[in-house]
C-alpha atoms as a PDB file:
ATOM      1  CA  UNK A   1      10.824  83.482  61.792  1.00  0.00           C
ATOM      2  CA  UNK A   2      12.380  86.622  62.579  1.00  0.00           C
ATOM      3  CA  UNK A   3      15.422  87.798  64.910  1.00  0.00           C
ATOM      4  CA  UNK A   4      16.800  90.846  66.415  1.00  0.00           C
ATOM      5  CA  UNK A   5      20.223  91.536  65.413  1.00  0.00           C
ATOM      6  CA  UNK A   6      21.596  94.676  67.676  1.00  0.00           C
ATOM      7  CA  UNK A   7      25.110  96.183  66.206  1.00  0.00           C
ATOM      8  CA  UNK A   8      27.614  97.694  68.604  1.00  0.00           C
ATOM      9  CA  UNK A   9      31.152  97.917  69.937  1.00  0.00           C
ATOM     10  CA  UNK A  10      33.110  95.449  72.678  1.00  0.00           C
ATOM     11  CA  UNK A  11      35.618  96.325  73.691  1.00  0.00           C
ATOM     12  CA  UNK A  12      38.273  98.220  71.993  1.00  0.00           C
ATOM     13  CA  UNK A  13      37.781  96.825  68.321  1.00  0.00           C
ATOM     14  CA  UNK A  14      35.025  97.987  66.460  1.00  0.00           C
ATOM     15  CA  UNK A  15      34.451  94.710  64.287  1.00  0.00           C
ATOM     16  CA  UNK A  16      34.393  92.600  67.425  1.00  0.00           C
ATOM     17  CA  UNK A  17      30.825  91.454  68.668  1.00  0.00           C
ATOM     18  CA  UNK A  18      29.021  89.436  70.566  1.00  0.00           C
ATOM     19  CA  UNK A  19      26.715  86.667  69.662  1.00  0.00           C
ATOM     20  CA  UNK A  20      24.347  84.286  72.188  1.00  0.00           C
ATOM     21  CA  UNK A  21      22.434  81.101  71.276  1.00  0.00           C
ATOM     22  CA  UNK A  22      19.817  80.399  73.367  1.00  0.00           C
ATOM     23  CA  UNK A  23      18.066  76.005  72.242  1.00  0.00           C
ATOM     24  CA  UNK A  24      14.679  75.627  74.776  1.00  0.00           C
ATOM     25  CA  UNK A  25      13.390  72.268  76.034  1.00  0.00           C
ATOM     26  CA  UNK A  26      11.485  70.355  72.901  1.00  0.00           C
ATOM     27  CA  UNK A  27      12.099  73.514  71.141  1.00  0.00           C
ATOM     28  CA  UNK A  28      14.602  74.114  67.961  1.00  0.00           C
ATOM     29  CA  UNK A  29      15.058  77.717  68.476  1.00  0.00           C
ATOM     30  CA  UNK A  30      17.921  79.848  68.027  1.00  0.00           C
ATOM     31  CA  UNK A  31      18.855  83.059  68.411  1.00  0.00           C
ATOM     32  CA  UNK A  32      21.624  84.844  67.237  1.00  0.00           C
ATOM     33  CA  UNK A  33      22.041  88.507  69.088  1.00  0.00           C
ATOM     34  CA  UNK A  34      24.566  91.237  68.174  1.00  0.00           C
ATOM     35  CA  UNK A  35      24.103  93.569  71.813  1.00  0.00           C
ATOM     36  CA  UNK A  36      24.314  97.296  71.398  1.00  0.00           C
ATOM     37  CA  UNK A  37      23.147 100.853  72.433  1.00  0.00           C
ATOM     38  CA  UNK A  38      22.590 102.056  69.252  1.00  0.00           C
ATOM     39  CA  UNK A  39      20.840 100.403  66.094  1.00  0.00           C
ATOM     40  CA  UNK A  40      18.378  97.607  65.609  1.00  0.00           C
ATOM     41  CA  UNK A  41      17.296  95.642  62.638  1.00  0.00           C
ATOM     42  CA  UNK A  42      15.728  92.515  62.071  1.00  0.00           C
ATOM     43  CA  UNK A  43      16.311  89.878  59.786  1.00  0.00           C
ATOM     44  CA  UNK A  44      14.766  86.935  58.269  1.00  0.00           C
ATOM     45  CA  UNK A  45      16.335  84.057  59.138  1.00  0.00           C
ATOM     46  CA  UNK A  46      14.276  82.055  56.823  1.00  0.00           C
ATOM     47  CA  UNK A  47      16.240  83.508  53.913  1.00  0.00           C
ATOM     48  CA  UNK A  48      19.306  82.251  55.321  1.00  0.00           C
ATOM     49  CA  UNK A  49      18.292  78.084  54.836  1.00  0.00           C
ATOM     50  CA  UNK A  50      19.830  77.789  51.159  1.00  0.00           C
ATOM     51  CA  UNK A  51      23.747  78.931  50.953  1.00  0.00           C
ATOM     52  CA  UNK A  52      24.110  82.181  49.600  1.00  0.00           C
ATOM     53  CA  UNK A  53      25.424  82.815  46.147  1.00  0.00           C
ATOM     54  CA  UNK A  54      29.180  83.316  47.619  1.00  0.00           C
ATOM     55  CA  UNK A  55      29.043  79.780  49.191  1.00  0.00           C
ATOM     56  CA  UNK A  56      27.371  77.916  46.304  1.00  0.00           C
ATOM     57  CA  UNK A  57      30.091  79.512  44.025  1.00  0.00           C
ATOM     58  CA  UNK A  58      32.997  78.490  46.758  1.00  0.00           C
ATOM     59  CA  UNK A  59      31.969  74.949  46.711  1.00  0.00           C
ATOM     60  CA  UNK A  60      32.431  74.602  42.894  1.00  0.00           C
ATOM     61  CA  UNK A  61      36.512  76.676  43.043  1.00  0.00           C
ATOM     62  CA  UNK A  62      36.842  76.561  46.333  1.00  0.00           C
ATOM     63  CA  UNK A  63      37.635  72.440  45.919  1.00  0.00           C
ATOM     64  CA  UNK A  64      41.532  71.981  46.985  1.00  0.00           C
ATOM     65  CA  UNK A  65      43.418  72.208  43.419  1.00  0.00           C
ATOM     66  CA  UNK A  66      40.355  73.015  41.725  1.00  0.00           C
ATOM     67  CA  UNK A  67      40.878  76.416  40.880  1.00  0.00           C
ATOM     68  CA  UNK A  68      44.956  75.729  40.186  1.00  0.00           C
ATOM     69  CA  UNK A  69      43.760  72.948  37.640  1.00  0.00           C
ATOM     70  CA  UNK A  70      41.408  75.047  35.606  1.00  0.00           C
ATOM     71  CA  UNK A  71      44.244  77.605  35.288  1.00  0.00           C
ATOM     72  CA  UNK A  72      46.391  75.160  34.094  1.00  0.00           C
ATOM     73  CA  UNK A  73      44.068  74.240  31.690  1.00  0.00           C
ATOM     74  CA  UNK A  74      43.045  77.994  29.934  1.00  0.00           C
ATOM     75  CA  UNK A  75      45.958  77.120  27.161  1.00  0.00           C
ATOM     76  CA  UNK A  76      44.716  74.073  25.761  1.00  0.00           C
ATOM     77  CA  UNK A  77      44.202  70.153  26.491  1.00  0.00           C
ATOM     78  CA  UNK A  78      46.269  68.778  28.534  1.00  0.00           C
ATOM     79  CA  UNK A  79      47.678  65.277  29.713  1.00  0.00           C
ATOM     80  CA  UNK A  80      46.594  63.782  32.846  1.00  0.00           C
ATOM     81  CA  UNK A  81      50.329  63.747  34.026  1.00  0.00           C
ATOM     82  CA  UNK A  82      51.744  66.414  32.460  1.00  0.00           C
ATOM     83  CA  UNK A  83      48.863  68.307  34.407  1.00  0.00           C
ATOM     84  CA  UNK A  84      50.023  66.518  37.684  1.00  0.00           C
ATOM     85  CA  UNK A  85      53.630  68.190  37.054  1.00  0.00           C
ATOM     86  CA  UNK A  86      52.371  71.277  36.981  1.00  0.00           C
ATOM     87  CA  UNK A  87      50.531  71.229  39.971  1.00  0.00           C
ATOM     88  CA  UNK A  88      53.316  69.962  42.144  1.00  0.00           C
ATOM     89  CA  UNK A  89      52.271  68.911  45.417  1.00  0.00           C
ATOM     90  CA  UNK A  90      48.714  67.505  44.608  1.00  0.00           C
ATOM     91  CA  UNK A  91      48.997  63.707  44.487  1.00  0.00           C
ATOM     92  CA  UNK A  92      47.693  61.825  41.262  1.00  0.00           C
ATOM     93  CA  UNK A  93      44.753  60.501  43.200  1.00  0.00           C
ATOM     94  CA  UNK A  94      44.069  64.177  44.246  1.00  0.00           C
ATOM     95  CA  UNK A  95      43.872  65.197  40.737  1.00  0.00           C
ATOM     96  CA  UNK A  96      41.855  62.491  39.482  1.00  0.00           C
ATOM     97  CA  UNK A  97      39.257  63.396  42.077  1.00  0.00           C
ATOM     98  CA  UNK A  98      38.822  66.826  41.080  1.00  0.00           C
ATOM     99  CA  UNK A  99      39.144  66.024  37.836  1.00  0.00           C
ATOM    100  CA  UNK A 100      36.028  64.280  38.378  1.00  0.00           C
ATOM    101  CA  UNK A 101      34.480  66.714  40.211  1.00  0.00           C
ATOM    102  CA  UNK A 102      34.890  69.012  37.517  1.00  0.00           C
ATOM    103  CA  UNK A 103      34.008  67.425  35.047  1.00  0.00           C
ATOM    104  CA  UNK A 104      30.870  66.436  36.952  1.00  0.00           C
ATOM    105  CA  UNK A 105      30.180  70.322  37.092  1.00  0.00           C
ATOM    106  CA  UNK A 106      30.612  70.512  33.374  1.00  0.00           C
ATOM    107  CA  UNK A 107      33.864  73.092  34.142  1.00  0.00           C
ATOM    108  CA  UNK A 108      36.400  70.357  32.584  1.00  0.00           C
ATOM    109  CA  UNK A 109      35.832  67.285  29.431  1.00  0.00           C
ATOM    110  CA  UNK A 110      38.022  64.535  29.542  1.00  0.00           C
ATOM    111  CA  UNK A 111      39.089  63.015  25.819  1.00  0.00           C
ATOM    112  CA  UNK A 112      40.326  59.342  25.427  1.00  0.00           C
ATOM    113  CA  UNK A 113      42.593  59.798  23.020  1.00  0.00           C
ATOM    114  CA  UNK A 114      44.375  56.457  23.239  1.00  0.00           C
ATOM    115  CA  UNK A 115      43.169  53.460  24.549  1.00  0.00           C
ATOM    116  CA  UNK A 116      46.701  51.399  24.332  1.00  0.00           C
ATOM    117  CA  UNK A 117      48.328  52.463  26.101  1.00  0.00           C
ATOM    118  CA  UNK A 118      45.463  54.762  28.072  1.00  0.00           C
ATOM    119  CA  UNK A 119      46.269  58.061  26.835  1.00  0.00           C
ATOM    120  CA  UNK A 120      43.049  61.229  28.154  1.00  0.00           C
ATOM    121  CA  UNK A 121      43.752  65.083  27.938  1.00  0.00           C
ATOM    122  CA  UNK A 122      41.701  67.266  29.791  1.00  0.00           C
ATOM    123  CA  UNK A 123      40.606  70.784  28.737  1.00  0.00           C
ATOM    124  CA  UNK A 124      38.480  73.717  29.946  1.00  0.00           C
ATOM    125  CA  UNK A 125      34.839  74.025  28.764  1.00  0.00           C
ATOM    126  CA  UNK A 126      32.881  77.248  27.624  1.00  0.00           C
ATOM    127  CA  UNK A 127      31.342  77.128  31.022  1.00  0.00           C
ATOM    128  CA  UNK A 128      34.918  76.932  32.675  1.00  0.00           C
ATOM    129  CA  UNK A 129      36.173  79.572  31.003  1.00  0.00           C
ATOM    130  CA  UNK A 130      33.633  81.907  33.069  1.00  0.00           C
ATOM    131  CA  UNK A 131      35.443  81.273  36.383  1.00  0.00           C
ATOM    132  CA  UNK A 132      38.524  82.211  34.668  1.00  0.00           C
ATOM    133  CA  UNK A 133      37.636  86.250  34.983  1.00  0.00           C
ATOM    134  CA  UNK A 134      37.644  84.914  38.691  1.00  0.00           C
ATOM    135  CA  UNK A 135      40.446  83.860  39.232  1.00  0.00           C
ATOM    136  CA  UNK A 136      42.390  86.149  37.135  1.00  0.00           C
ATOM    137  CA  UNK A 137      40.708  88.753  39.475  1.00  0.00           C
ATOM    138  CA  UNK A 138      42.267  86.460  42.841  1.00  0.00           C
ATOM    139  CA  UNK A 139      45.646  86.342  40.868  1.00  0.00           C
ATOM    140  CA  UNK A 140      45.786  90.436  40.512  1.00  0.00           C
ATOM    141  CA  UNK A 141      44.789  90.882  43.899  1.00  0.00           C
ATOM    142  CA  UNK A 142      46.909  88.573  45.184  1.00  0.00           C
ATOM    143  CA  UNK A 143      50.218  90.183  43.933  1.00  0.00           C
ATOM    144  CA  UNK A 144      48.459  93.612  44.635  1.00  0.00           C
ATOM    145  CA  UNK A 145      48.587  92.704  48.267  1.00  0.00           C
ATOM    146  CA  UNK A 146      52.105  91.214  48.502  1.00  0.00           C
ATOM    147  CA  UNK A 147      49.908  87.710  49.856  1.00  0.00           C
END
């Protein structure tokens, strides 16, 4: 299925446009419309069904804390709690569920290294390491941008 998609300008801001949906009777059609004077293209709106590579990237850092507890853990193992300190306002039950999630992803492993009293560190894997280039990247542009 293919749609038009028209660029232009509303108004006084150039990144402002307009968009219409149009659903028919016993018909699951949309259309998206950008109007204009100028330019057409169309697009295939088929491609657009599976997330793109930005989204499907988001949903493994863009978890709340996620990203926060893989940078705690570039220097080594650590403790579940100690790792709660250093993330501050996250509550333990927070951090135990993306601590799951992450280690579901294969981004974190969790060692039991004492079972009395329960004792697990957590540490980065080779594979979490990769979305450290990331967010060392968010870090620089963050203080870059005074945000």
């Amino acid at each position: 299925m293919e749609i038009e998609v028209h660029f232009a300008r509303v108004g006084n801001k150039s990144n402002q446009y307009t968009f219409s949906n149009h659903a028919y009777k016993n018909e699951k059609t949309m259309t998206k419309t950008l109007e204009t004077t100028t330019n057409t293209k169309k697009i295939n709106i088929d491609s657009c069904k599976e997330p793109c590579l930005i989204e499907r990237g988001m949903r493994i850092l863009g978890g709340k804390w996620k990203a926060s507890i893989l940078w705690h853990l570039q220097d080594g193992p650590v403790r579940f709690n100690e790792l709660s300190r250093m993330l501050g306002g996250a509550s333990k039950k927070m951090v135990d569920q993306r601590l799951k999630e992450l280690e579901t992803q294969g981004l974190v492993k969790r060692e039991v290294i004492s079972d009395r009293p329960i004792a697990v560190t957590y540490e980065i894997t080779d594979f979490g390491r990769t979305a450290l280039v990331i967010l060392e990247t968010l870090k620089d542009w963050t203080e870059e941008n005074n945000i």
